[in-house]
Structures are given as C-alpha cells and as structure tokens.
Protein backbone atom coordinates (compact mmCIF):
# COMPACT_ATOMS: atom_id res chain seq x y z
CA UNK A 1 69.26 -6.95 -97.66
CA UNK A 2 71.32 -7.45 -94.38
CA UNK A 3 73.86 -9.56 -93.01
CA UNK A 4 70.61 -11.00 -91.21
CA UNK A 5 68.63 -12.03 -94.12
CA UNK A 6 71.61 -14.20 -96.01
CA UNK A 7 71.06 -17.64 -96.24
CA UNK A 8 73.85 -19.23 -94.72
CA UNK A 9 75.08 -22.37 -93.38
CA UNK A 10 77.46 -21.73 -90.22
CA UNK A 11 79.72 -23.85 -92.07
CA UNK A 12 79.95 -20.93 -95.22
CA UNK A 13 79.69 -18.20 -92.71
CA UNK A 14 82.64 -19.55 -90.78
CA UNK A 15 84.69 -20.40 -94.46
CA UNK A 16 83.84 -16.91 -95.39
CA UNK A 17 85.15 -15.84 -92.18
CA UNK A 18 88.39 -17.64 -92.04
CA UNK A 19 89.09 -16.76 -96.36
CA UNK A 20 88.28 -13.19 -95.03
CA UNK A 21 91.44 -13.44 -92.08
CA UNK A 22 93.85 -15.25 -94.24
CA UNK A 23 93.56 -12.01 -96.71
CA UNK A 24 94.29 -9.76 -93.41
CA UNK A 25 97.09 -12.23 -92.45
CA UNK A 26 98.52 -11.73 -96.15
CA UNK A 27 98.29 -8.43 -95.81
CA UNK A 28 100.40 -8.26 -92.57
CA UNK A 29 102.87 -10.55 -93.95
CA UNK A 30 103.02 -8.39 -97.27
CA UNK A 31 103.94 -5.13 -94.38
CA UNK A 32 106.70 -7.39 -92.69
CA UNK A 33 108.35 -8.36 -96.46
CA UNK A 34 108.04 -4.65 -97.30
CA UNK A 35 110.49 -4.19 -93.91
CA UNK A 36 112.26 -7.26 -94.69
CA UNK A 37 113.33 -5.58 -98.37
CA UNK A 38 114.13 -2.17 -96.40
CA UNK A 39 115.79 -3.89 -93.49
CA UNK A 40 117.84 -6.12 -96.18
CA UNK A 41 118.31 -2.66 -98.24
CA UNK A 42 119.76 -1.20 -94.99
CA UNK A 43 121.88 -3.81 -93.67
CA UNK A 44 123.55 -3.59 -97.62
CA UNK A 45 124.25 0.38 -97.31
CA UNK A 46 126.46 -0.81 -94.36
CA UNK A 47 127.85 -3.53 -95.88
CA UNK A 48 128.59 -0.86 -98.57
CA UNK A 49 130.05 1.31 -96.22
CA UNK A 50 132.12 -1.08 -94.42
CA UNK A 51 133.50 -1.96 -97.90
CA UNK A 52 135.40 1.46 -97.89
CA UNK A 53 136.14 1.75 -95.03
CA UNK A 54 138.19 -1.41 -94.77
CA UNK A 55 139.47 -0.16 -98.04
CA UNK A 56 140.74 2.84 -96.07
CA UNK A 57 142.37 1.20 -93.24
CA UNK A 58 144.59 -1.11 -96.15
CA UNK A 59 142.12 -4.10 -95.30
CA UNK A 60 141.91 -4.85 -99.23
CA UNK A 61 141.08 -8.72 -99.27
CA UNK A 62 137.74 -7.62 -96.68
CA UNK A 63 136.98 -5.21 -98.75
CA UNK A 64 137.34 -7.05 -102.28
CA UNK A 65 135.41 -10.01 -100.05
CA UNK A 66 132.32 -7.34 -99.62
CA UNK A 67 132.01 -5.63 -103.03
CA UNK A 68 132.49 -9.56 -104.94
CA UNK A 69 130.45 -12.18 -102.62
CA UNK A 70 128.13 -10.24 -100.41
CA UNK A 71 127.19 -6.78 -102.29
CA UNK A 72 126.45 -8.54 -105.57
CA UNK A 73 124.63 -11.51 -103.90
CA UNK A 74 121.11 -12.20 -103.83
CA UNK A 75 119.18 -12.81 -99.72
CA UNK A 76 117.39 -15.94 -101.62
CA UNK A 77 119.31 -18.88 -103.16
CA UNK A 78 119.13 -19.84 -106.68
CA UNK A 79 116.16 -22.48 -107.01
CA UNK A 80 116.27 -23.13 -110.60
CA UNK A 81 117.87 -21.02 -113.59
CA UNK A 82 117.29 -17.44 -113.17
CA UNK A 83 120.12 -16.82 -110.56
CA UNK A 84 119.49 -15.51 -107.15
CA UNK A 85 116.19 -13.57 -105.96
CA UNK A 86 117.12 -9.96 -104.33
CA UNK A 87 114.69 -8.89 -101.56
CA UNK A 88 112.61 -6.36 -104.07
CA UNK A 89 111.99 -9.71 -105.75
CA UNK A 90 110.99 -11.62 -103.27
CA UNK A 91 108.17 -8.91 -102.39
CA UNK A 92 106.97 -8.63 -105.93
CA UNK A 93 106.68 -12.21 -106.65
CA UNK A 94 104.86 -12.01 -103.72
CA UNK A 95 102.95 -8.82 -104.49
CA UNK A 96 102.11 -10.30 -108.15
CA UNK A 97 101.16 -13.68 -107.17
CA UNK A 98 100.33 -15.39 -104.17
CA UNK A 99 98.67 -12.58 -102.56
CA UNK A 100 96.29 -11.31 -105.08
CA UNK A 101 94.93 -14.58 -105.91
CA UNK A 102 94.07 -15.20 -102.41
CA UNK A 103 92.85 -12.12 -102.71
CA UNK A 104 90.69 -12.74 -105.74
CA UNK A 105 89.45 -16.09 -104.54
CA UNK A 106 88.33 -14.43 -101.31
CA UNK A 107 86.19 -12.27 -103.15
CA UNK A 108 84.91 -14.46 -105.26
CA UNK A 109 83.65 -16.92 -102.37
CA UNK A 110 82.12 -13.73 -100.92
CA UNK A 111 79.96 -12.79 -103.69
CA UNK A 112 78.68 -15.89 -104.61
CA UNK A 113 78.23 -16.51 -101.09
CA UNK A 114 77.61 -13.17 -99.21
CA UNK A 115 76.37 -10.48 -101.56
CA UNK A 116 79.84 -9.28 -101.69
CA UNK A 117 79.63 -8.42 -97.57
CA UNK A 118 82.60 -8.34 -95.68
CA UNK A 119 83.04 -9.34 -92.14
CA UNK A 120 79.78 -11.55 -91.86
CA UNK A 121 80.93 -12.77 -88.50
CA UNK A 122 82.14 -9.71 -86.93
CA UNK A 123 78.47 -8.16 -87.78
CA UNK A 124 76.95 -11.04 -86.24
CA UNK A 125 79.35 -10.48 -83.28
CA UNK A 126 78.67 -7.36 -83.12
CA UNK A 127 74.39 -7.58 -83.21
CA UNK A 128 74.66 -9.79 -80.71
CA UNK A 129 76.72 -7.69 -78.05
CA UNK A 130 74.29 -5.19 -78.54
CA UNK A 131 71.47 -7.38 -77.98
CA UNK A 132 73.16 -8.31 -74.97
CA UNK A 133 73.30 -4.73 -73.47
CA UNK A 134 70.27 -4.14 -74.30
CA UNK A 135 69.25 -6.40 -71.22
C-alpha cells in the first residue's frame, strides 16, 4: 500500500504531520540541552580553575566564594525537596520523560493512522513536484 492509497482526512494528514515535526523539534532541543550540559560543564572547569588560581595570588575569600556557592551549586533552582537539578539532570529528566512520550504518542497516532509511514506530507510534496516537472 502507498502513501496514495491511505484513507485520510487532510485534517489527520496535517495532525500527523505537525506530531511528526514536534518529534524533530524535540530532537533539536534534546542536541541544544546536550550543549547546554557541556557548555555548563565547561564554564565549571573554569570556574574550577579560577578557584586556584585566586588561591595562588592570596585571593582566599574568592576562592573559598567559588569552591562553597558556585562549584557545589546546581544551574536549576530547587522546585520542591530534592535540592537543586545539575545540568546532566536536567537532560535526563528530559531524555527519560518528556521526549520519549512525545515520542511514543507520535508513533502511536501514526500507526493507527498511517500504517506506521513517516513523512505523509513530505511524500505528497514530493509526488506532486514531480508531477509538476513532468509538464
């Protein structure tokens, strides 16, 4: 069976279309929290080495201010008991949750829906700039 031969409403095909982008817009915010945790993870090695070096050059309070309130600390505030959420954590609460059951749901709309076919609309797209050239 093709794309073609499904039964489908433009309302479905356009609701399996748009499920289908917000799992490709997940996915690019799940690449910008993976460089948010190593940007975070980088910015904290100089934070770490700023601690010793103000340490060096007799700056002690600076130093004890870096490696008791900022090293230790967490990028996301304490919501509820639990304490505060490091950037790792942020990405695999994200990673473990939100995302996959988008995920999930997306592909659940599409098999009931579409055979289990991805990018209904693009294919349509797609038949009908060739149809066009065809001219």
């Amino acid at each position: 069976m093709s794309d073609t031969d499904l039964d489908l409403s433009a309302a479905e095909r356009e609701a399996l279309h748009r499920a289908e982008l917000s799992v490709e817009w997940l996915r690019r915010a799940h690449g910008h929290l993976v460089s948010f945790h190593h940007n975070t993870g980088h910015a904290m090695d100089h934070l770490a080495a700023a601690e010793e070096l103000f340490r060096e050059a007799g700056h002690e309070g600076l130093a004890d201010a870096l490696r008791d309130d900022l090293l230790p600390r967490g990028v996301v505030a304490e919501r509820s008991e639990g304490g505060e959420h490091w950037s790792y954590d942020v990405l695999e609460d994200f990673e473990a949750g939100f995302l996959p059951s988008v995920v999930e749901f997306e592909a659940t709309a599409r098999d009931r829906l579409a055979d289990g076919r991805r990018h209904i609309t693009e294919r349509e797209q797609e038949r009908e700039w060739r149809r066009r050239a065809r001219r």
